[in-house]
Protein backbone atom coordinates (compact mmCIF):
# COMPACT_ATOMS: atom_id res chain seq x y z
CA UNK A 1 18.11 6.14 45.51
CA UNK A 2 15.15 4.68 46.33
CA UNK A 3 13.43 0.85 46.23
CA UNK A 4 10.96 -1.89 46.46
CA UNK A 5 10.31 -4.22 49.08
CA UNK A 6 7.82 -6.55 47.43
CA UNK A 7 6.22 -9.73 49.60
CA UNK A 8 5.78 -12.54 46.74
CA UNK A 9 2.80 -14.93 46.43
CA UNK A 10 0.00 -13.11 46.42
CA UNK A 11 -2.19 -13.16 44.22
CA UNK A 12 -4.01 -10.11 42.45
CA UNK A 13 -7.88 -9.34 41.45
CA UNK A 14 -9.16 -6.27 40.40
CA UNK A 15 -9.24 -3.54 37.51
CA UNK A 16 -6.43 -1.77 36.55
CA UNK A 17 -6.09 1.10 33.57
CA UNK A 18 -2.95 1.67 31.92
CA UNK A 19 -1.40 4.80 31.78
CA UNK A 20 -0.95 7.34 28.48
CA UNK A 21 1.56 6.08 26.40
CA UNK A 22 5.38 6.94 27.33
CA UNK A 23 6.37 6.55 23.70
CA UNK A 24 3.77 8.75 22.22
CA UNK A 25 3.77 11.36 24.76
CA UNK A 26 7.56 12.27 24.00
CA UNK A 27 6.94 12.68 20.30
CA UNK A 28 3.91 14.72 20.61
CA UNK A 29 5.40 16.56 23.80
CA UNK A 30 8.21 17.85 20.76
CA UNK A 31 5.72 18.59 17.99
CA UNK A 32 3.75 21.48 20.19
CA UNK A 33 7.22 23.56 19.48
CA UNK A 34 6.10 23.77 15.95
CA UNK A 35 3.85 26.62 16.33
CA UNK A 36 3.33 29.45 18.01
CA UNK A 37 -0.51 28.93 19.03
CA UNK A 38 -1.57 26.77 22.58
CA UNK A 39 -2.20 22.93 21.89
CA UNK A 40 -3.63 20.88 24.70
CA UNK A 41 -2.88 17.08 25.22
CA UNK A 42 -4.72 14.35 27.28
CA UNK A 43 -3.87 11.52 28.70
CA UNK A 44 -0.30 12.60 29.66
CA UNK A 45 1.04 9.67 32.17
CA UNK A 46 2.41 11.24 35.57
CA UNK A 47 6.20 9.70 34.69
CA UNK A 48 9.72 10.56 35.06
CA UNK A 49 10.64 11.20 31.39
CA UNK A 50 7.28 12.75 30.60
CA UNK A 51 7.92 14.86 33.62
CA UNK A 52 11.67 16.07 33.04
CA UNK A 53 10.98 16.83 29.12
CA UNK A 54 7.91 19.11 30.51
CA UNK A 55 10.01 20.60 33.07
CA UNK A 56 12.83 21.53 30.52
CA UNK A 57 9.77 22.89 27.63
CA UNK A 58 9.17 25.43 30.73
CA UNK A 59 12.87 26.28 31.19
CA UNK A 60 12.68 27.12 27.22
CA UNK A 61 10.54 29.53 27.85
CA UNK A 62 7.45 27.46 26.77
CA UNK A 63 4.05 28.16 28.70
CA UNK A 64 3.59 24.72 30.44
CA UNK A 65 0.16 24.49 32.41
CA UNK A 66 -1.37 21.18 34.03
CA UNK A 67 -5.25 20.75 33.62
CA UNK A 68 -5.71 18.08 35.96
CA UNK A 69 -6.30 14.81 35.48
CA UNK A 70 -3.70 14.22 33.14
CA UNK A 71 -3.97 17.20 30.57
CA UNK A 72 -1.50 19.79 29.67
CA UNK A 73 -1.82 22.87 27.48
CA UNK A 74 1.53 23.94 26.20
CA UNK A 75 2.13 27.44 23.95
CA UNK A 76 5.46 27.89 22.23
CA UNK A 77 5.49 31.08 21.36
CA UNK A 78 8.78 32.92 22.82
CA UNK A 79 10.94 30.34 23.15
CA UNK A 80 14.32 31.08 23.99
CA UNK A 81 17.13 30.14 21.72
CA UNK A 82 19.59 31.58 23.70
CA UNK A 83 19.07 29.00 26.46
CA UNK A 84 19.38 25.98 23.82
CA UNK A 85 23.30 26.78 23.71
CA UNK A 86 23.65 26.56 27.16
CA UNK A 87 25.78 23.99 29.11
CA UNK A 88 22.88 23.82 31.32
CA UNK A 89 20.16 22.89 28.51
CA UNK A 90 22.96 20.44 27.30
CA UNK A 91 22.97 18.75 30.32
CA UNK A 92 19.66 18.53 31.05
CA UNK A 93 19.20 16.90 27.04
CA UNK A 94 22.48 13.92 27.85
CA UNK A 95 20.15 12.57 30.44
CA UNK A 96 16.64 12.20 28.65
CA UNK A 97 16.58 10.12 25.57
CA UNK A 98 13.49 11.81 24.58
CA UNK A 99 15.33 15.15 24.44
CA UNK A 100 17.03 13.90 20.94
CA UNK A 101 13.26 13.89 19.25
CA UNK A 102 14.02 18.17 20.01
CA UNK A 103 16.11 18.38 16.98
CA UNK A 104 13.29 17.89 14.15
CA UNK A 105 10.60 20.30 16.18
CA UNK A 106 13.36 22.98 16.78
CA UNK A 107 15.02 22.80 13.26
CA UNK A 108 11.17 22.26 11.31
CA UNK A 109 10.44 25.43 13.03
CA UNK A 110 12.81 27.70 13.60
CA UNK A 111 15.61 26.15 11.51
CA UNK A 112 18.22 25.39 13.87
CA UNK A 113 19.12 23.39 16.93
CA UNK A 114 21.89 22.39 19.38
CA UNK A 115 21.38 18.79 20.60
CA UNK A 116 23.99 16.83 23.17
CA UNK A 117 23.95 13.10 23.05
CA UNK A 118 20.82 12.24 24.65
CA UNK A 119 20.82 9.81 27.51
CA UNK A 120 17.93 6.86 28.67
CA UNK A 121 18.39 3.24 29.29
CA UNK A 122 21.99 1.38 29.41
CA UNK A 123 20.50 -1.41 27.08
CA UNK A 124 23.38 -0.90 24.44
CA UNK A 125 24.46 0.77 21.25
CA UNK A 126 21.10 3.63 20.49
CA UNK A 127 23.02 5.51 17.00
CA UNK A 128 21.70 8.77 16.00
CA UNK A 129 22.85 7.87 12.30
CA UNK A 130 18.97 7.68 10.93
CA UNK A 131 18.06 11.40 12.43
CA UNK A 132 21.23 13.17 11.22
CA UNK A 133 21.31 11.48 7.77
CA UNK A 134 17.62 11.73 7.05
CA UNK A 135 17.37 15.79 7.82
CA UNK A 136 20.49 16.11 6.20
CA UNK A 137 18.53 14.83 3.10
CA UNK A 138 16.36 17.73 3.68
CA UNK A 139 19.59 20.66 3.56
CA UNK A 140 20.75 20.53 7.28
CA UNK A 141 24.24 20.89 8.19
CA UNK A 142 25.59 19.42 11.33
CA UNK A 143 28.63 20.69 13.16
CA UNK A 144 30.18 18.83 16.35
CA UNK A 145 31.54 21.00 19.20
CA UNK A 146 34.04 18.65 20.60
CA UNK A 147 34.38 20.87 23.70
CA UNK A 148 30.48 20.94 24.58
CA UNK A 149 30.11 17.45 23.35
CA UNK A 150 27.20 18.80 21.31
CA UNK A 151 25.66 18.95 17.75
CA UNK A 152 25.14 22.71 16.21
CA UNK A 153 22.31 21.75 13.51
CA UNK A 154 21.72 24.59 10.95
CA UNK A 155 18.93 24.50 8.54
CA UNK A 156 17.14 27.85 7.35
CA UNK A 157 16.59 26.73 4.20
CA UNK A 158 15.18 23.28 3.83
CA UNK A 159 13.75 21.63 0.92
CA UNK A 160 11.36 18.70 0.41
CA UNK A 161 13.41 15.48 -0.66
CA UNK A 162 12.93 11.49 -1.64
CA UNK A 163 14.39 9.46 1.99
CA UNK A 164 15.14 6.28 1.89
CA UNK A 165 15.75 5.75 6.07
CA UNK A 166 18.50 3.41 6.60
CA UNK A 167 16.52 1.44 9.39
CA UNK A 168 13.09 1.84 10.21
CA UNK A 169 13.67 4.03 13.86
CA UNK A 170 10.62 4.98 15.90
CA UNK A 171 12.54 8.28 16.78
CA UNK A 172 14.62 9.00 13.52
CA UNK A 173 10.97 8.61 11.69
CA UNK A 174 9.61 11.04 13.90
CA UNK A 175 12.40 13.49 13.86
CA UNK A 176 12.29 13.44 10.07
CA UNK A 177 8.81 13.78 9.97
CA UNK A 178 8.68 17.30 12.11
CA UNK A 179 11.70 18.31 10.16
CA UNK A 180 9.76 18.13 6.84
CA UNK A 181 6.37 19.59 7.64
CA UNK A 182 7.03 23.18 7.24
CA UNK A 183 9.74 22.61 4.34
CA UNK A 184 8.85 23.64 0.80
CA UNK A 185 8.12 21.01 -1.75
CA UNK A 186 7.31 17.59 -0.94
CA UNK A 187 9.03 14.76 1.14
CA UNK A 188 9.10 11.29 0.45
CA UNK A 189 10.37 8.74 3.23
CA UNK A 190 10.52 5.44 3.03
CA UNK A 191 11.27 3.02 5.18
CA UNK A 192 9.48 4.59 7.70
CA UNK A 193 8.58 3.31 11.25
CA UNK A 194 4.65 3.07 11.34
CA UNK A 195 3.65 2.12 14.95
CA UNK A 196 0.54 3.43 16.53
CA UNK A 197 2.33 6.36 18.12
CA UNK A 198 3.97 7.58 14.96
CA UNK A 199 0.79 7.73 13.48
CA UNK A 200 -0.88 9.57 16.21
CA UNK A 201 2.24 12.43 16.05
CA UNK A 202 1.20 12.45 12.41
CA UNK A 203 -2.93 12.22 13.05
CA UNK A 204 -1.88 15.61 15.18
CA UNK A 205 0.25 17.21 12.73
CA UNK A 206 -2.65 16.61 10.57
CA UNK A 207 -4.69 18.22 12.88
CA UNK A 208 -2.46 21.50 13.20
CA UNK A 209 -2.11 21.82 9.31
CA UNK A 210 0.40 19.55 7.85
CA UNK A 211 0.11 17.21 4.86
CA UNK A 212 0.78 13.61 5.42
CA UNK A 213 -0.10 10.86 3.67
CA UNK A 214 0.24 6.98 4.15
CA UNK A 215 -0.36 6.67 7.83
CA UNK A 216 -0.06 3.40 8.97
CA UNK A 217 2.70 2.40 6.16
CA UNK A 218 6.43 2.79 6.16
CA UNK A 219 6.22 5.31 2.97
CA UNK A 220 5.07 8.28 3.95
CA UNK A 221 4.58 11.41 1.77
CA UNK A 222 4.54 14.92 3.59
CA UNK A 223 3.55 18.21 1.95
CA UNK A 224 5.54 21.34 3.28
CA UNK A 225 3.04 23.95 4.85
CA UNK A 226 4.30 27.34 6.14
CA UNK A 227 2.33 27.49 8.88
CA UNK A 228 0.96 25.20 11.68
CA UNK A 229 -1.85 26.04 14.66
CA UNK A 230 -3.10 24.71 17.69
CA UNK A 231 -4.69 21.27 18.19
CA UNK A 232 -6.05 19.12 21.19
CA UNK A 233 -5.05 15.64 20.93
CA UNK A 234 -5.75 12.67 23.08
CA UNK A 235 -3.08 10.27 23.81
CA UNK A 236 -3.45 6.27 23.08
CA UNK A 237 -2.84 4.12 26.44
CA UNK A 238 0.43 2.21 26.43
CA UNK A 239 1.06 -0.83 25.00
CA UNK A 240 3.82 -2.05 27.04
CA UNK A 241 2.25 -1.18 30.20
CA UNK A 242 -0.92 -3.55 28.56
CA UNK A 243 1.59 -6.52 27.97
CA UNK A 244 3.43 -5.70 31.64
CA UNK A 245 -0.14 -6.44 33.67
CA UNK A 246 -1.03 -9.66 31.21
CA UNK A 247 2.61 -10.79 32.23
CA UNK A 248 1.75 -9.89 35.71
CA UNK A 249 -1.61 -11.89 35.91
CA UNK A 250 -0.17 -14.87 34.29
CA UNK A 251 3.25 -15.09 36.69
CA UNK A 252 1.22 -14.53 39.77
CA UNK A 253 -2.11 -16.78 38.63
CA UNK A 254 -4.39 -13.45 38.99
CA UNK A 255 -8.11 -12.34 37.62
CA UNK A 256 -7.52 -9.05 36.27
CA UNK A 257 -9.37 -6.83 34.19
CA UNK A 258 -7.22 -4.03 31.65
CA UNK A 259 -9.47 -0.99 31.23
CA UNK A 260 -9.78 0.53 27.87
CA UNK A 261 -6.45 -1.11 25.88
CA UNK A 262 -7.10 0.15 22.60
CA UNK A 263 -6.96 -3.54 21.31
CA UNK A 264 -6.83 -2.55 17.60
CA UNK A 265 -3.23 -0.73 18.80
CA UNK A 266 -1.91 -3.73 19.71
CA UNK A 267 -0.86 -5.28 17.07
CA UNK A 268 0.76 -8.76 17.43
CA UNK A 269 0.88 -8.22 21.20
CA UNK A 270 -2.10 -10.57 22.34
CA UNK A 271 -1.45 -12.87 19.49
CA UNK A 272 2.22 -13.43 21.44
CA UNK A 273 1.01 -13.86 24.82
CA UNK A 274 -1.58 -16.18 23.47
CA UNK A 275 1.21 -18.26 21.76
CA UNK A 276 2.72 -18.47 25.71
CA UNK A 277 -0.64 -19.95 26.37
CA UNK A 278 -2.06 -17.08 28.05
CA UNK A 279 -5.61 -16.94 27.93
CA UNK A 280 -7.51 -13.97 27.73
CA UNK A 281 -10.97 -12.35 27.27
CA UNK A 282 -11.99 -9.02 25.15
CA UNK A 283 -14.87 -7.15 26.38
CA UNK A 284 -15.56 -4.42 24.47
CA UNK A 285 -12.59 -2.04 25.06
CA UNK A 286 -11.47 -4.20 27.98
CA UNK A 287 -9.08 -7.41 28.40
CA UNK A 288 -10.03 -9.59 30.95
CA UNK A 289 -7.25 -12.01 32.09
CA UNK A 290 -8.45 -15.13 34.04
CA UNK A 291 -6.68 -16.61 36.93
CA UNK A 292 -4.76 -20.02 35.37
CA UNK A 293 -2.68 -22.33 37.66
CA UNK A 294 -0.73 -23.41 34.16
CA UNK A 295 -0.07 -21.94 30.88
CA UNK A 296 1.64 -23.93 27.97
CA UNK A 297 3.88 -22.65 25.17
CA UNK A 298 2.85 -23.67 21.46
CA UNK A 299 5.84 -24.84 19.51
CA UNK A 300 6.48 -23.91 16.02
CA UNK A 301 3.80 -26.31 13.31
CA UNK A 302 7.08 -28.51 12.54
CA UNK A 303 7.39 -28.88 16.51
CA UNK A 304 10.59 -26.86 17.18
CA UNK A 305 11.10 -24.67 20.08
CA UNK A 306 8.90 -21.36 20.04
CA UNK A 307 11.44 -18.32 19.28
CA UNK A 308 10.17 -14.91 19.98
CA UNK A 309 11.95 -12.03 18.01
CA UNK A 310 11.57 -8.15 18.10
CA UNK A 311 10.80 -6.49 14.74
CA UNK A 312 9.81 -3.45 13.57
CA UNK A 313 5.83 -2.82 13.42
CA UNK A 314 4.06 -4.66 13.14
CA UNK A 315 6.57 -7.05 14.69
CA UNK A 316 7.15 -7.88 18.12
CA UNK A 317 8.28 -4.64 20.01
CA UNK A 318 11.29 -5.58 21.70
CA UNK A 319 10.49 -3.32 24.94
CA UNK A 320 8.25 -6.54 25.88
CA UNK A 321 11.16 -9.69 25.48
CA UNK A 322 11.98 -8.87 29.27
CA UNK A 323 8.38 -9.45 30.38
CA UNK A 324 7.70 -12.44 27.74
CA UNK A 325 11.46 -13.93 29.21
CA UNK A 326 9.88 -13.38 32.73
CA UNK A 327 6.62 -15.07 32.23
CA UNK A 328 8.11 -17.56 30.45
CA UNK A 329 9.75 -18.83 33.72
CA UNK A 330 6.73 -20.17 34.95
CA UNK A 331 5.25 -21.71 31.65
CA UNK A 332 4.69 -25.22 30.64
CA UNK A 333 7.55 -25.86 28.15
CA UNK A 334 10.52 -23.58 26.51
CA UNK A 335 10.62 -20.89 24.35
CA UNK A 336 13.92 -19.15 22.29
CA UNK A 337 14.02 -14.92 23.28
CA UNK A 338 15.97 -13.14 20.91
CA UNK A 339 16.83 -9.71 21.34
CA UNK A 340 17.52 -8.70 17.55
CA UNK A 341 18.03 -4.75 18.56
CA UNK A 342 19.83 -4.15 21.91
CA UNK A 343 23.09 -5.90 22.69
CA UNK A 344 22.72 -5.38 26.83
CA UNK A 345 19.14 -5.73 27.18
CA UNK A 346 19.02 -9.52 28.38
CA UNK A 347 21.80 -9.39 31.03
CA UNK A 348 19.49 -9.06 33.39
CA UNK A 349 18.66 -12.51 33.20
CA UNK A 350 21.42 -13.63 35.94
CA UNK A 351 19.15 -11.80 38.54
CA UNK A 352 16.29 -14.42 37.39
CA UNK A 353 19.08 -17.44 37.35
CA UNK A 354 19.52 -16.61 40.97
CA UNK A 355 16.01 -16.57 42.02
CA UNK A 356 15.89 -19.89 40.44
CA UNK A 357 14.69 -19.47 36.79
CA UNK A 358 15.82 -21.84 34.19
CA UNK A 359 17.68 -19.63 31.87
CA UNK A 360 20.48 -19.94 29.58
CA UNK A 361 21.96 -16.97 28.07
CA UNK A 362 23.53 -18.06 24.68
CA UNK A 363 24.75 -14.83 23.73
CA UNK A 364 24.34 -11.42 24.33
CA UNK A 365 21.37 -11.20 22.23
CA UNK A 366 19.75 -14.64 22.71
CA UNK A 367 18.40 -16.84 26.06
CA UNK A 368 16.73 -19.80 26.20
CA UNK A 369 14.06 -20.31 29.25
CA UNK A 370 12.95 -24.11 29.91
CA UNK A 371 10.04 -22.88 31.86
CA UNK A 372 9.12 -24.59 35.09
CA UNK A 373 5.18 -25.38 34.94
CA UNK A 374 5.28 -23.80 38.48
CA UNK A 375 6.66 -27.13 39.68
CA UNK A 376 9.60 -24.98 41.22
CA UNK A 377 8.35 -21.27 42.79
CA UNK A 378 10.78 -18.67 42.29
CA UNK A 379 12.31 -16.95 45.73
CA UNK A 380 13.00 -12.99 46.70
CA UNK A 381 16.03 -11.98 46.00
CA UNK A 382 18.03 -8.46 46.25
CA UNK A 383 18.31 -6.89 43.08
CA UNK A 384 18.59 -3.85 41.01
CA UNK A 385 16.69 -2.33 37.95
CA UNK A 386 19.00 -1.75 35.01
CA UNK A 387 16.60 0.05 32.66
CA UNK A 388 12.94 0.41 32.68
CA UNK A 389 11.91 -2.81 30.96
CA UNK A 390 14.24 -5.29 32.73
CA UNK A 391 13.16 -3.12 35.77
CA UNK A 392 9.16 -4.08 35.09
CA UNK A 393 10.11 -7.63 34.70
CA UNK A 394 12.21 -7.88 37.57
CA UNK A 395 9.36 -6.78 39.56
CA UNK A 396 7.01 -9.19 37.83
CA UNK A 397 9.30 -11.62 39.16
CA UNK A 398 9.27 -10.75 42.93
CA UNK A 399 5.33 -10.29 42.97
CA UNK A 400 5.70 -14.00 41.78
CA UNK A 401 8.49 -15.03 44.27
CA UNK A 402 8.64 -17.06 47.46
CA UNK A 403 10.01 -14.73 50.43
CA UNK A 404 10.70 -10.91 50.02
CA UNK A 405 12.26 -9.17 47.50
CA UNK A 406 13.86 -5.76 47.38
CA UNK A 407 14.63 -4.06 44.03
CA UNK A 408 17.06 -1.06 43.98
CA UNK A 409 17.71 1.27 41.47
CA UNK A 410 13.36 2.03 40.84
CA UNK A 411 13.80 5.34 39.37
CA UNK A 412 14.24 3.50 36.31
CA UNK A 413 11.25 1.92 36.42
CA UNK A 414 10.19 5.22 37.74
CA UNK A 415 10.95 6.64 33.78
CA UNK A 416 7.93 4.37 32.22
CA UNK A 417 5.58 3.79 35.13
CA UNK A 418 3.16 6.07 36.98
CA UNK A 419 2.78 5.25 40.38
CA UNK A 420 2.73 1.86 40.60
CA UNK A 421 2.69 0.90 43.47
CA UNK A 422 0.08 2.41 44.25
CA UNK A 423 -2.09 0.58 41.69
CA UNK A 424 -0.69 -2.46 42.54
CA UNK A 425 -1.54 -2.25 45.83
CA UNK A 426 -4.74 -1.83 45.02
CA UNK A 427 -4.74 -5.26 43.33
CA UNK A 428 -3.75 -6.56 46.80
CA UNK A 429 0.40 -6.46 45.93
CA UNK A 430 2.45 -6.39 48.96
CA UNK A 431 4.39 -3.89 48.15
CA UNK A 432 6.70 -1.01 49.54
CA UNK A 433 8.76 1.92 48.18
CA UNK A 434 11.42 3.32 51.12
């Protein structure tokens, strides 16, 4: 197990450019199994997950080849179904979440899978009920192997069918999608997740031959094709990383400059940070972040507290509440987090309490921060990285911090982050991995 020794304090300057985008990457990653011809993607980020998904695509028997720089060709065209019912592929599926987004790709093309519970981050209750109810719309039968812990999914003969999802899931939307593009007829799902990276998988699906229309809404209406061919598509640069380094610039009172964000991606994310009274710069594709010794919160117009809630797009994602909680810490006034979706994802916050944040956790799902207008530094601490978001934060935190800190557990962070730190070293972060 491996971790950080991070030396707080110090302030950063420089450019930094954030990595492809986690998110994306695993949905895309899982729509190159839906035909038989090569497809190329760029901008694949050099990360755990990203890694172990591409390392169990070669043990399919899918052609996996690095480019350089980033870009992967991958060519599906013998893969072995044999190997899908093995324990081994099993196992290798209840310890990547991203394995789960398999079961549309597989079953879309060559109608049937075998999924195991897929693993990822401890942040709380993560149902499959949206994937297995949606394709089930479309004629797929499920069967649960109580032995192997695993789902037997059988589904020669789909059909095209109206969906009504019963929440809007990133993943279920995105299994559902790859599940319907080769099925006769015409599919109709509503309710549908629409974040950037959903409408890139469908932009590339496009691209290879599908039919979908209404990118960029949550009804979506997809066109069966029997066929689909190669593509090369570019990956967008990740969001959360974006929100993690203006976090980072504002805890640590840094100049930094964000290479190419994709600002019109976004969404509500600047908007938020601005509402923390983070100040910040676009030029061109760039955001510049100036150094500022104090940032104030904005309270609502009636002049209640500020409360910060995940939503679906083009909401709040909640995989940035741990930073805004962080950088809230150090703010000018308080601010209300609420964690609508995950039921674990704030316990971190005892970690902060201890370093000397003012933080009270009403609930499981809610915390209050009375921020300390940098009156009151925080100091190291010994700590450990939970899941990959709390991880980010916690590291925020320590760069921040009086004294040394040392963070254990980093492979999580290790999941969503490439290399970094590296890059933050080259900011001037005093930072170690041993």
């Amino acid at each position: 197990m491996g971790a950080f020794i991070i030396e707080g304090g110090h302030p950063l300057h420089g450019t930094i450019t954030p990595q492809g985008a986690k998110n994306e990457v695993l949905e895309v990653l899982c729509a190159t199994l839906l035909t038989p011809e090569e497809v190329t993607i760029h901008n694949v980020p050099d990360i755990l997950d990203v890694n172990n998904l591409i390392q169990l695509f070669a043990e399919m028997g899918v052609q996996t080849t690095c480019l350089g720089g980033g870009s992967w060709r991958f060519c599906a065209r013998s893969v072995n179904m044999d190997y899908l019912s093995s324990q081994e592929f099993l196992r290798k599926c209840s310890s990547l979440r991203g394995s789960v987004m398999l079961l549309g790709a597989l079953l879309g093309r060559f109608g049937k899978a075998m999924i195991s519970k897929p693993g990822g981050d401890k942040i709380g209750r993560r149902r499959l009920d949206t994937h297995f109810l949606g394709i089930q719309k479309l004629g797929a039968e499920f069967i649960y192997d109580e032995e192997k812990q695993a789902y037997t999914i059988s589904g020669a003969n789909l059909k095209g069918a109206y969906i009504l999802l019963d929440e809007a899931s990133v993943t279920g939307t995105a299994n559902v999608i790859m599940a319907a593009v080769m099925a006769p007829g015409q599919t109709t799902l509503y309710n549908a997740a629409c974040e950037p990276y959903l409408q890139q998988l469908c932009r590339m699906l496009n691209s290879m031959g599908a039919h979908i229309e209404g990118l960029g809404s949550n009804l979506l209406k997809i066109r069966g094709v029997s066929r689909l061919h190669g593509t090369t598509h570019h990956v967008l640069p990740d969001m959360i990383e974006i929100g993690s380094f203006i976090g980072m610039a504002a805890m640590t009172g840094s100049e930094l400059t964000i290479k190419n964000v994709s600002f019109s991606n976004l969404g509500i994310i600047p908007a938020t940070f601005a509402r923390m009274g983070i100040r910040m710069e676009l030029r061109g594709d760039d955001l510049f972040i100036p150094a500022q010794e104090h940032y104030e919160i904005s309270s609502f117009i009636d002049g209640t507290i500020l409360t910060l809630a995940d939503a679906p797009w083009p909401g709040l994602t909640p995989d940035l509440l741990s930073v805004l909680l962080v950088v809230a810490t150090q703010a000018k006034g308080s601010v209300l987090i609420h964690q609508k979706m995950f039921e674990s994802r704030l316990f971190f916050v005892d970690k902060l309490i201890d370093m000397g944040a003012n933080i009270i956790l009403c609930d499981p799902h809610r915390a209050v921060v009375i921020g300390h207008d940098r009156a009151v530094q925080l100091r190291g601490g010994r700590m450990s990285s939970p899941d990959i978001r709390a991880g980010i934060a916690l590291l925020i935190a320590a760069l921040s911090a009086k004294g040394m800190s040392r963070i254990d557990n980093i492979e999580q962070i290790d999941r969503g982050y490439e290399h970094i730190e590296d890059r933050l070293r080259a900011l001037g972060a005093k930072i170690t991995r041993v």
